[in-house]
N, C-alpha and C. Protein backbone atom coordinates (compact mmCIF):
# COMPACT_ATOMS: atom_id res chain seq x y z
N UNK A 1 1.49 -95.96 -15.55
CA UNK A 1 1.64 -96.73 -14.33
C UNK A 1 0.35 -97.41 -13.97
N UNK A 2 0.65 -98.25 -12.85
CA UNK A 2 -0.91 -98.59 -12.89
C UNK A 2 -1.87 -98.44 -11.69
N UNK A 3 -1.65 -96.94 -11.38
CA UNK A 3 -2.14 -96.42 -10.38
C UNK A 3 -2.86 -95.16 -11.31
N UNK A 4 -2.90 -95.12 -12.54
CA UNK A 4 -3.34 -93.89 -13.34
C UNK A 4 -3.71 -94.07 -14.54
N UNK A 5 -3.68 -93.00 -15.80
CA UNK A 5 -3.29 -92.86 -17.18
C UNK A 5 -4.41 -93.43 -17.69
N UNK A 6 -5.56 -93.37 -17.00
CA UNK A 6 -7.24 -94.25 -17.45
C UNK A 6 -7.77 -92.87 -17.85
N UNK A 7 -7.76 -91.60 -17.53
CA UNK A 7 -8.76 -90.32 -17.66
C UNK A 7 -10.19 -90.63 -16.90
N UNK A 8 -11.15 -90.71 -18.26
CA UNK A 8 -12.57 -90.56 -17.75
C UNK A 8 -12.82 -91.72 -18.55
N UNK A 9 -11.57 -92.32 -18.82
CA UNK A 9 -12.46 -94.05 -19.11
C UNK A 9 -12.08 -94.71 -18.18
N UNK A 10 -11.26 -94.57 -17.00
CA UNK A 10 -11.27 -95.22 -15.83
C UNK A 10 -12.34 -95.89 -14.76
N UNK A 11 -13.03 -96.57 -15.42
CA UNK A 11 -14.24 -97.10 -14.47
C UNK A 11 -14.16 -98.64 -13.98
N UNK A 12 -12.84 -99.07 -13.49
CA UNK A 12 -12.49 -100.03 -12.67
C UNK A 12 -11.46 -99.89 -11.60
N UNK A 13 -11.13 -99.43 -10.70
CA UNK A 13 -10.55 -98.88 -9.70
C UNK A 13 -9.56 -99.70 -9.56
N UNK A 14 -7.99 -99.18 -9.27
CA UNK A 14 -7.13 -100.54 -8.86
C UNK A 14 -7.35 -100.72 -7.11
N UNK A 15 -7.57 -99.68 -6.33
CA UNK A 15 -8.33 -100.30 -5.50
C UNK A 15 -9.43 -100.61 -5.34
N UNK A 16 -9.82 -101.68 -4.46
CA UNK A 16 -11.38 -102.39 -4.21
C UNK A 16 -12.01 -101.94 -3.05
N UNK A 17 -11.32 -101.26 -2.26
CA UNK A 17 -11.83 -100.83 -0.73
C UNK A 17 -13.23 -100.53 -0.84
N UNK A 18 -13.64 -99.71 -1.65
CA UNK A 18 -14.67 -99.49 -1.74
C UNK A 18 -15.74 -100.23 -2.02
N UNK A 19 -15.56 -101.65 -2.79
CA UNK A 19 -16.46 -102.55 -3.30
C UNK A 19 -16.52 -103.46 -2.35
N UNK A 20 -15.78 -103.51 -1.26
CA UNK A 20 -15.87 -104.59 -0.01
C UNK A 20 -17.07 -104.15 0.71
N UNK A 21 -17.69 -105.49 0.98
CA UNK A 21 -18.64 -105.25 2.33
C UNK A 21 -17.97 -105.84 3.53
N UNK A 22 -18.93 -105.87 4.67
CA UNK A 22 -18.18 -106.08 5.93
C UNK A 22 -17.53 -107.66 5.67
N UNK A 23 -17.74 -108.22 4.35
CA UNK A 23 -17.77 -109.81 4.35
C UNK A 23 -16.32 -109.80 4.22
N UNK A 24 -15.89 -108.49 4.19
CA UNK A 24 -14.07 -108.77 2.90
C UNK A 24 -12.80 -108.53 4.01
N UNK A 25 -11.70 -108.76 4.15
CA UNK A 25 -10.71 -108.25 5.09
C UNK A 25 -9.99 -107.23 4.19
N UNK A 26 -10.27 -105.82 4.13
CA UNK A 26 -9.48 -105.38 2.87
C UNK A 26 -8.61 -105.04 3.13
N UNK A 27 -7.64 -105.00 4.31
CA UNK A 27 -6.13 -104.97 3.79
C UNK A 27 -5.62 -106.45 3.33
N UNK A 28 -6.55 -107.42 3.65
CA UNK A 28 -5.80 -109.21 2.91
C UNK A 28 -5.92 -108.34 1.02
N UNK A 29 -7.18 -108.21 1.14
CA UNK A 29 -7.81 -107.61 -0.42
C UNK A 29 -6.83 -107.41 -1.15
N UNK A 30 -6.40 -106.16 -0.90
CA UNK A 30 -5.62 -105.05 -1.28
C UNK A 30 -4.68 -105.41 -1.39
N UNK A 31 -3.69 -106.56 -0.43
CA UNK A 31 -2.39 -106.64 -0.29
C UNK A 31 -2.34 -107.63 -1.87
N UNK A 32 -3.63 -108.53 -1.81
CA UNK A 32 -3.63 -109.42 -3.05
C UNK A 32 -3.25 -108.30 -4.38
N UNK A 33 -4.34 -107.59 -4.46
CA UNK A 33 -4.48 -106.48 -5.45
C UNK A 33 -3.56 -106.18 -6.10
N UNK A 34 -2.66 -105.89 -5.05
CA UNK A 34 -1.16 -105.11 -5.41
C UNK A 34 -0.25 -105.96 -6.01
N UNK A 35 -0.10 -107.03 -5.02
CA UNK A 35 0.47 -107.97 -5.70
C UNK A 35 0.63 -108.52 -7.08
N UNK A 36 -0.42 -108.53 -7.20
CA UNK A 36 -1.27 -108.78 -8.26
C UNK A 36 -0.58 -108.24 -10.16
N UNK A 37 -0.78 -106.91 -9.49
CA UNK A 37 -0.52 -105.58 -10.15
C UNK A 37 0.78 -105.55 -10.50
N UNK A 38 1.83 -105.46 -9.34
CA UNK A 38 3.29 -104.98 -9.12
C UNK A 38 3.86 -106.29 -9.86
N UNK A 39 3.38 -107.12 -9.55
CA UNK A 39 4.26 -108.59 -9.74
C UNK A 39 3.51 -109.17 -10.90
N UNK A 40 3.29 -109.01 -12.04
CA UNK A 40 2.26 -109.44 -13.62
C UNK A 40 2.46 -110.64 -13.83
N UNK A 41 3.29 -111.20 -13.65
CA UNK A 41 4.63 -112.51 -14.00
C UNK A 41 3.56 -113.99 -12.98
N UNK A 42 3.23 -113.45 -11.53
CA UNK A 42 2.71 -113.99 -10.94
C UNK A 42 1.48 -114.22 -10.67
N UNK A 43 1.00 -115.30 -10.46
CA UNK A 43 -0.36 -116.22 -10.70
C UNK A 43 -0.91 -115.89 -9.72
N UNK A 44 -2.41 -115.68 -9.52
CA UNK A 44 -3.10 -114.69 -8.40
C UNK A 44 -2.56 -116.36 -7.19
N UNK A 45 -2.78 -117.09 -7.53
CA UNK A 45 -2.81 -118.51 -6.68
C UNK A 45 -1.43 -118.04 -5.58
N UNK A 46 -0.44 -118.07 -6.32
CA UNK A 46 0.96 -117.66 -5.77
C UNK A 46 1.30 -116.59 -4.80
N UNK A 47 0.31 -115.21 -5.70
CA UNK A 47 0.31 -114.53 -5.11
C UNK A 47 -0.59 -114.44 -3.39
N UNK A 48 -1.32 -115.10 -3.28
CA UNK A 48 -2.08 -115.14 -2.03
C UNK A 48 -1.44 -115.47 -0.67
N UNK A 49 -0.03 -116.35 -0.86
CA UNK A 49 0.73 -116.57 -0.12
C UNK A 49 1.43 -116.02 -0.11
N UNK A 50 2.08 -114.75 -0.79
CA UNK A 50 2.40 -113.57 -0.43
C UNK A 50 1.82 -112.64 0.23
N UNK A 51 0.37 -112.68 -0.11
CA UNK A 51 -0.49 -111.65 0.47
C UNK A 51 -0.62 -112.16 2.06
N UNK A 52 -0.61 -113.47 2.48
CA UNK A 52 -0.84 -113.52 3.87
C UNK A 52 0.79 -113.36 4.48
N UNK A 53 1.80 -113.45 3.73
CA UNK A 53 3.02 -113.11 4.38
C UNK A 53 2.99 -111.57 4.91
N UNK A 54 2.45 -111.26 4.28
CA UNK A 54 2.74 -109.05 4.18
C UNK A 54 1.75 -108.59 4.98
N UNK A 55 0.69 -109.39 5.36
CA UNK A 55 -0.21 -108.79 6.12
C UNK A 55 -0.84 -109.71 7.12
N UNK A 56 -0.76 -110.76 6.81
CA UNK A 56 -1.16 -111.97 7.99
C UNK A 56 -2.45 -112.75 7.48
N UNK A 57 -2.86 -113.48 7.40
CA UNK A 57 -4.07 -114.77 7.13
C UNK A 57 -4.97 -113.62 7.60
N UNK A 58 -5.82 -113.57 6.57
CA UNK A 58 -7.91 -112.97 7.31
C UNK A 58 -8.39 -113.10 8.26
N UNK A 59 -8.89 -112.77 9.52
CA UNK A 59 -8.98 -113.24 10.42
C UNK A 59 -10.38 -114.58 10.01
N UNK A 60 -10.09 -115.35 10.91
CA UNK A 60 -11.46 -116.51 10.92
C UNK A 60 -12.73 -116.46 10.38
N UNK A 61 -12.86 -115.26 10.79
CA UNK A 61 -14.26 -115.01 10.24
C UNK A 61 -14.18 -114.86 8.87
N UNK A 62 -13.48 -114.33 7.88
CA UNK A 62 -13.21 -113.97 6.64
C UNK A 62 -12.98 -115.43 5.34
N UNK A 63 -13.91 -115.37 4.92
CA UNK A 63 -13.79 -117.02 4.08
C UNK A 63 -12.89 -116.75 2.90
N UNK A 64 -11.70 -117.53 2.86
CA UNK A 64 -10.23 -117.02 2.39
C UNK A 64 -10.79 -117.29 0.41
N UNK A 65 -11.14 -118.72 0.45
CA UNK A 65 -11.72 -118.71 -0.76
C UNK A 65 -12.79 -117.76 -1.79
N UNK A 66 -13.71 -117.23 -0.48
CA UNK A 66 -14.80 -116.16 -1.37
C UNK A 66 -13.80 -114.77 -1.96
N UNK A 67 -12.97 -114.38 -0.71
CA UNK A 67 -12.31 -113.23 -0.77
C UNK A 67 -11.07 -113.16 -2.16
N UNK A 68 -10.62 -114.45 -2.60
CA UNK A 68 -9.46 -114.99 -3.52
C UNK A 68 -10.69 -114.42 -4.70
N UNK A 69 -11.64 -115.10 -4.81
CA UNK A 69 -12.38 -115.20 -5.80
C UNK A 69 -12.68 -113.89 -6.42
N UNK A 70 -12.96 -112.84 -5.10
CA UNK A 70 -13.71 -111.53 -5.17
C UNK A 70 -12.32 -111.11 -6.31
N UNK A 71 -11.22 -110.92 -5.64
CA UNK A 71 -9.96 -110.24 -6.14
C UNK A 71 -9.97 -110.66 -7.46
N UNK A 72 -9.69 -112.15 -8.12
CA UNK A 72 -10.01 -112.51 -9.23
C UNK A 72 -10.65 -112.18 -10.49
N UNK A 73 -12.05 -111.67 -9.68
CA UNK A 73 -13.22 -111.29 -10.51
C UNK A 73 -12.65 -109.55 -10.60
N UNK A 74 -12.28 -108.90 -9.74
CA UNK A 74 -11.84 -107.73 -10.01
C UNK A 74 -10.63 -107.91 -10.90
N UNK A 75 -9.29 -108.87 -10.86
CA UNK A 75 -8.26 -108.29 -12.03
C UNK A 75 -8.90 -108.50 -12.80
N UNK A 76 -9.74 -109.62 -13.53
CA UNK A 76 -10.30 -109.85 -14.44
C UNK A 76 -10.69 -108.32 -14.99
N UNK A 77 -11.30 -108.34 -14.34
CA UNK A 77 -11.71 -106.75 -15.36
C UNK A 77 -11.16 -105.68 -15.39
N UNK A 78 -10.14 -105.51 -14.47
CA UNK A 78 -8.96 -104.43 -14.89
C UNK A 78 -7.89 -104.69 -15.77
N UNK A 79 -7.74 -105.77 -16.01
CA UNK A 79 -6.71 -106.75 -17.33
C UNK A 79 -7.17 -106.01 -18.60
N UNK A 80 -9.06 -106.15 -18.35
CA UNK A 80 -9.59 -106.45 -19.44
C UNK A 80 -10.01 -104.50 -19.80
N UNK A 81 -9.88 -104.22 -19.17
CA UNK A 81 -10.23 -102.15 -19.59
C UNK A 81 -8.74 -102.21 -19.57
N UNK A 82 -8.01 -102.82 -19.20
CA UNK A 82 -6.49 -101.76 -19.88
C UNK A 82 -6.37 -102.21 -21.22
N UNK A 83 -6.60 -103.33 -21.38
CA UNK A 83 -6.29 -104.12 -23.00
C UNK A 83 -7.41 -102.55 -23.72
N UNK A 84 -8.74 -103.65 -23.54
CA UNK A 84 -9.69 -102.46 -24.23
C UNK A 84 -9.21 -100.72 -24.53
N UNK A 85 -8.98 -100.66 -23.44
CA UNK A 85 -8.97 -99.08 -23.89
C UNK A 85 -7.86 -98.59 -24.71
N UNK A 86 -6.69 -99.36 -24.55
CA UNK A 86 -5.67 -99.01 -25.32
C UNK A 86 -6.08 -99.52 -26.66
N UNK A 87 -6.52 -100.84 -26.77
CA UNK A 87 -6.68 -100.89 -28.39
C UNK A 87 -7.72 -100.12 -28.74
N UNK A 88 -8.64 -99.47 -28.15
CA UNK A 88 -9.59 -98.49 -28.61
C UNK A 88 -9.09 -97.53 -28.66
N UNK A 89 -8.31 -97.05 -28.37
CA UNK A 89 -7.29 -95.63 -28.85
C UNK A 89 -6.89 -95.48 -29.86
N UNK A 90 -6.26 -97.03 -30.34
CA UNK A 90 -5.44 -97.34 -31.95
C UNK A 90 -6.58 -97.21 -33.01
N UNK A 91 -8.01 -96.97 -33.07
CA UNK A 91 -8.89 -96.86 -33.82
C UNK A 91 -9.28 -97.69 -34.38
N UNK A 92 -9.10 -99.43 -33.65
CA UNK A 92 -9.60 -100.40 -34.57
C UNK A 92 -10.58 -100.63 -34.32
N UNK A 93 -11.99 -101.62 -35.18
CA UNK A 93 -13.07 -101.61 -34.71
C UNK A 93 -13.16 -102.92 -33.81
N UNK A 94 -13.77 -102.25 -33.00
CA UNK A 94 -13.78 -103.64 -31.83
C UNK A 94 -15.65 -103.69 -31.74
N UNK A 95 -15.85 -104.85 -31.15
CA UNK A 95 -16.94 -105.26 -29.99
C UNK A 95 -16.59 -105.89 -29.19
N UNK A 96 -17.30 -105.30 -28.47
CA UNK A 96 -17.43 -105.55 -26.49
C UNK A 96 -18.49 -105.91 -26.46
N UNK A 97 -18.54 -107.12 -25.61
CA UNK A 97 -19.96 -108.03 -25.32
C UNK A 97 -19.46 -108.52 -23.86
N UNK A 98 -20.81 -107.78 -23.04
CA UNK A 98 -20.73 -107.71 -21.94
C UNK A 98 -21.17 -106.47 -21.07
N UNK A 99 -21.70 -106.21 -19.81
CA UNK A 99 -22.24 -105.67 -19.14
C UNK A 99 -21.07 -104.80 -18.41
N UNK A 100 -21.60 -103.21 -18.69
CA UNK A 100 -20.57 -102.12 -17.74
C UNK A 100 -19.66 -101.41 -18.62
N UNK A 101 -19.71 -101.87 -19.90
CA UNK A 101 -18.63 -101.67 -20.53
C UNK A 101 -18.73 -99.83 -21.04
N UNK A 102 -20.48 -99.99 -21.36
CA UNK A 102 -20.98 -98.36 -21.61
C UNK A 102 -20.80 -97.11 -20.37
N UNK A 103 -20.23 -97.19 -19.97
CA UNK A 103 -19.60 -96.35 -18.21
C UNK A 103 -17.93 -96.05 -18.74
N UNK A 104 -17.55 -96.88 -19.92
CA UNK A 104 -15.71 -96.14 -19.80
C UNK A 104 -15.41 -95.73 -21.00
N UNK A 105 -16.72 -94.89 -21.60
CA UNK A 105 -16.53 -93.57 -22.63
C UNK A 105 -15.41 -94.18 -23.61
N UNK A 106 -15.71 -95.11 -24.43
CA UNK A 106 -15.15 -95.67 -25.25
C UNK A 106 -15.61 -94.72 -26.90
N UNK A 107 -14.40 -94.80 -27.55
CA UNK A 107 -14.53 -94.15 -28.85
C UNK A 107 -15.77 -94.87 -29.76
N UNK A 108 -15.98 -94.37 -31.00
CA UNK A 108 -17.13 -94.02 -31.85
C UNK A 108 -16.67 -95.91 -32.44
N UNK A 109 -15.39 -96.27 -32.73
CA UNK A 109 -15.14 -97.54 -32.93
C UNK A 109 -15.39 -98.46 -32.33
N UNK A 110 -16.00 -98.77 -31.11
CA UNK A 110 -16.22 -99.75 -30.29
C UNK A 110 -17.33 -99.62 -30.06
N UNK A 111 -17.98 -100.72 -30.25
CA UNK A 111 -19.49 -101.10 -30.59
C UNK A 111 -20.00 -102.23 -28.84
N UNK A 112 -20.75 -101.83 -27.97
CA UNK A 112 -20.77 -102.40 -26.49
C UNK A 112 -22.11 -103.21 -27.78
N UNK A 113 -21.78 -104.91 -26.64
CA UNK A 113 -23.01 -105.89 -27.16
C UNK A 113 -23.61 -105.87 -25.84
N UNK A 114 -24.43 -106.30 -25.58
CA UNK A 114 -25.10 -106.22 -24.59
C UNK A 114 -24.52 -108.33 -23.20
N UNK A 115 -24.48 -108.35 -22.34
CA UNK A 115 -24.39 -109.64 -21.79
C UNK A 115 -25.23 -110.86 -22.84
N UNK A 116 -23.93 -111.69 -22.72
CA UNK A 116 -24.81 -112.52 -23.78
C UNK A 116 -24.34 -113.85 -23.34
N UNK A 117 -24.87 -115.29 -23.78
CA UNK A 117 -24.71 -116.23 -23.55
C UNK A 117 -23.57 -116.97 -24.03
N UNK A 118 -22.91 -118.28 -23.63
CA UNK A 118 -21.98 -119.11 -24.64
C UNK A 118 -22.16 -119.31 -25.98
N UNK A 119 -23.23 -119.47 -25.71
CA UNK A 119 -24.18 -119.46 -27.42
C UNK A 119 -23.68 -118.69 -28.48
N UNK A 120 -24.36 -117.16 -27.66
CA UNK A 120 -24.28 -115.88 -28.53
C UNK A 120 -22.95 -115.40 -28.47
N UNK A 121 -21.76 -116.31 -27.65
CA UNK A 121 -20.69 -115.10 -27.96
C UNK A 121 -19.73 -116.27 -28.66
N UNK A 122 -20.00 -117.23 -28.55
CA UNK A 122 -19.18 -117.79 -29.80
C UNK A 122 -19.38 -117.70 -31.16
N UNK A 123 -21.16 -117.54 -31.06
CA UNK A 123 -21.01 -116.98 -33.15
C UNK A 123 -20.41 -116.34 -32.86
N UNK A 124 -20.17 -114.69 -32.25
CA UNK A 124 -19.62 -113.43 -32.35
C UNK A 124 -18.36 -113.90 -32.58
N UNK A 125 -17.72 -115.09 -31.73
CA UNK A 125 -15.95 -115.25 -31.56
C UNK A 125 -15.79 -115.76 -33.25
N UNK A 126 -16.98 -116.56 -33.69
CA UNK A 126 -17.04 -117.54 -34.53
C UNK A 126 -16.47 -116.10 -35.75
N UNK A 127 -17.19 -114.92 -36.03
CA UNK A 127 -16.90 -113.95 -37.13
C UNK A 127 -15.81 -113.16 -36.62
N UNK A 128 -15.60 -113.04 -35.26
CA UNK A 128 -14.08 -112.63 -34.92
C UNK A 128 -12.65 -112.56 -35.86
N UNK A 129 -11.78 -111.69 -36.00
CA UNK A 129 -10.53 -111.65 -36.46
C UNK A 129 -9.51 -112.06 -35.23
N UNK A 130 -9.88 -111.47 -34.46
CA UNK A 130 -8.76 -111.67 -32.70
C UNK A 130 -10.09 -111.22 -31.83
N UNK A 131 -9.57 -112.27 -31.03
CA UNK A 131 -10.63 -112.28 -29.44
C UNK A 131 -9.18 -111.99 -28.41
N UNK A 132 -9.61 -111.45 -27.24
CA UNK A 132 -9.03 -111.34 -25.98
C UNK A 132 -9.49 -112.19 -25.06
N UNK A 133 -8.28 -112.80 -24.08
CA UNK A 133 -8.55 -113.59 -22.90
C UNK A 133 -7.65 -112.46 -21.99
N UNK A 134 -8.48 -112.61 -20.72
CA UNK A 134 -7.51 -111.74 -20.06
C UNK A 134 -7.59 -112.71 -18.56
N UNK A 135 -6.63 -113.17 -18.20
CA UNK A 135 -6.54 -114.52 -16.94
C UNK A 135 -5.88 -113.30 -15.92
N UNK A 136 -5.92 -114.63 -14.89
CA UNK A 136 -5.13 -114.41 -13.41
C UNK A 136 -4.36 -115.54 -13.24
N UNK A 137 -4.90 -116.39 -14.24
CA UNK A 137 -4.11 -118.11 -13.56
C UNK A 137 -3.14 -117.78 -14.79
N UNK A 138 -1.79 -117.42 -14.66
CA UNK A 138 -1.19 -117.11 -15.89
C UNK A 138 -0.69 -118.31 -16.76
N UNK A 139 -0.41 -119.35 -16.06
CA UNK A 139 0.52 -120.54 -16.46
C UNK A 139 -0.84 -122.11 -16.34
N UNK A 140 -2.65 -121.32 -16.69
CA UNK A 140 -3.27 -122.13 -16.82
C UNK A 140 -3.75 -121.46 -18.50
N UNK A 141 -5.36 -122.20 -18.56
CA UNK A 141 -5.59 -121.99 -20.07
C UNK A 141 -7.42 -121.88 -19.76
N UNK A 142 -8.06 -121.07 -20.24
CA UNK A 142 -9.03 -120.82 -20.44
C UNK A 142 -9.80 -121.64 -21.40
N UNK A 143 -10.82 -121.71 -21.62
CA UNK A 143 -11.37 -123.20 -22.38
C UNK A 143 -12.16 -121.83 -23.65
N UNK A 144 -11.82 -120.57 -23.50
CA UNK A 144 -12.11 -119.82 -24.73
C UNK A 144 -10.96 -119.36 -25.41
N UNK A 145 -9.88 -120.03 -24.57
CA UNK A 145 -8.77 -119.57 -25.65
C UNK A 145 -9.07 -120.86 -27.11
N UNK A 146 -9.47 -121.90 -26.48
CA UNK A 146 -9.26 -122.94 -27.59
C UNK A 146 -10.24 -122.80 -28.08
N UNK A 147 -11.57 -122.26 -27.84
CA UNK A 147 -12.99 -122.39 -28.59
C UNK A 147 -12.50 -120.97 -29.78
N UNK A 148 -11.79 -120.14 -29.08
CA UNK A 148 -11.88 -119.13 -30.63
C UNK A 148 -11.06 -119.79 -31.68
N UNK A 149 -9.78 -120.35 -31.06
CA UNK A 149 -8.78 -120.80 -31.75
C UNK A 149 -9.66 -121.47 -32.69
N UNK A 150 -10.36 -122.49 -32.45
CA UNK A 150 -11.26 -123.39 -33.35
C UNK A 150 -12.04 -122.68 -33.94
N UNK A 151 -12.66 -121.50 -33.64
CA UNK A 151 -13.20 -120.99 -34.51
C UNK A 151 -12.38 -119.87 -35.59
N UNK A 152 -11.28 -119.96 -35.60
CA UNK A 152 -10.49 -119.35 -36.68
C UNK A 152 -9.58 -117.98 -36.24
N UNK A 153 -9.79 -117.56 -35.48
CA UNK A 153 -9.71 -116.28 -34.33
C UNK A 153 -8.24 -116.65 -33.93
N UNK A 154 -7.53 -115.44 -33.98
CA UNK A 154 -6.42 -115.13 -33.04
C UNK A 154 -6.58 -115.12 -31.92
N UNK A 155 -6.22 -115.66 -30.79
CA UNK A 155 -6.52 -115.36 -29.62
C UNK A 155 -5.38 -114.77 -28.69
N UNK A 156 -5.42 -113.52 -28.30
CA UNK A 156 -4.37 -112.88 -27.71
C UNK A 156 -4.77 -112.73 -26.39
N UNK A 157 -3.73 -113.83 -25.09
CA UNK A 157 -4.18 -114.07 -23.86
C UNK A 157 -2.99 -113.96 -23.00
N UNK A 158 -3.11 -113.16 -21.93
CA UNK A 158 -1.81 -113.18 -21.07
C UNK A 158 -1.39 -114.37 -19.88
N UNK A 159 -2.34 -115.44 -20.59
CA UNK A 159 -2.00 -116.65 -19.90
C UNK A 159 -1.36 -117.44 -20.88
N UNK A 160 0.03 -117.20 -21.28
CA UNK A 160 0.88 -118.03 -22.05
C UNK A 160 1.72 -119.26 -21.43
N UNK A 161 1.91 -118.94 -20.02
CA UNK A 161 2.85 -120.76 -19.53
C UNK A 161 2.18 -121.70 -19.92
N UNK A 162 0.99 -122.44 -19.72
CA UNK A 162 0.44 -123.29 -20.16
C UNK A 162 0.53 -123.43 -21.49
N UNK A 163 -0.13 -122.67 -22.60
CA UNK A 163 -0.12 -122.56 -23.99
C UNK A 163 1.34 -122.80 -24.19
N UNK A 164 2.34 -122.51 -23.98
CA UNK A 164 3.57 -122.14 -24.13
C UNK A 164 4.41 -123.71 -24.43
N UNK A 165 4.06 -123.96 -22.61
CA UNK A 165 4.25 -125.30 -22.33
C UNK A 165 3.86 -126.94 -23.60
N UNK A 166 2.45 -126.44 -23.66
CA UNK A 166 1.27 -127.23 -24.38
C UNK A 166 1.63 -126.92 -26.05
């Protein structure tokens, strides 16, 4: 479910309450979150106008755009540790390039790169077999789905309407 089933590689929370400062409205947050979560099918964009139906617009003070963004940047990386960890279970060899990743007790097969540039992670995509995209805009397209593609790489992304479409 996806309120669980992480163990002690769980180091992205499906709630954010905790990562809000006074800047965030976290029941708008949260209501996104869920949404988010419950409804996979739907585009965080879509979802936001759900989120102010179920709980009401942020109050004024709350800048609707920073707060969209915050949520964003969080599925992003809960997309991206559920993919990870499950294919790190199956024992294939992966690398992870990117910061945080050494915190979710990943097996002896998965090799953490350290934060790296466009530069440095397209050679990496460039010797790649399959790269991961992991979106929120489901029915848009990431501009690294097509840079691995070009570089020879499978690219397995849960933003298929666009691609689909295209």
């Amino acid at each position: 479910g996806r309120r669980g089933g992480f163990g002690r590689e769980r180091f992205w929370s499906d709630r954010i309450s905790p990562l809000w400062t006074d800047a965030y409205d976290v029941r708008f947050c949260n209501a996104l979150t869920d949404i988010a979560l419950d409804e996979p099918d739907c585009s965080l964009h879509l979802g936001v106008a759900k989120a102010v139906a179920s709980v009401g617009a942020p109050a004024t003070q709350y800048d609707l755009a920073s707060q969209v963004r915050a949520v964003e940047h969080h599925l992003r990386h809960l997309y991206r540790q559920r993919a990870v960890t499950a294919l790190a279970a199956s024992g294939v060899r992966m690398h992870m390039v990117g910061k945080d990743w050494n915190v979710a007790a990943l097996p002896g097969n998965v090799k953490i790169e350290p934060e790296a540039s466009y530069e440095v992670l397209f050679r990496l995509a460039a010797r790649a077999r399959i790269c991961l995209d992991a979106s929120t805009y489901l029915d848009g397209a990431n501009d690294r789905v097509f840079s691995y593609s070009l570089n020879g790489a499978v690219c397995v992304t849960n933003a298929a309407g666009y691609l689909r479409d295209a």
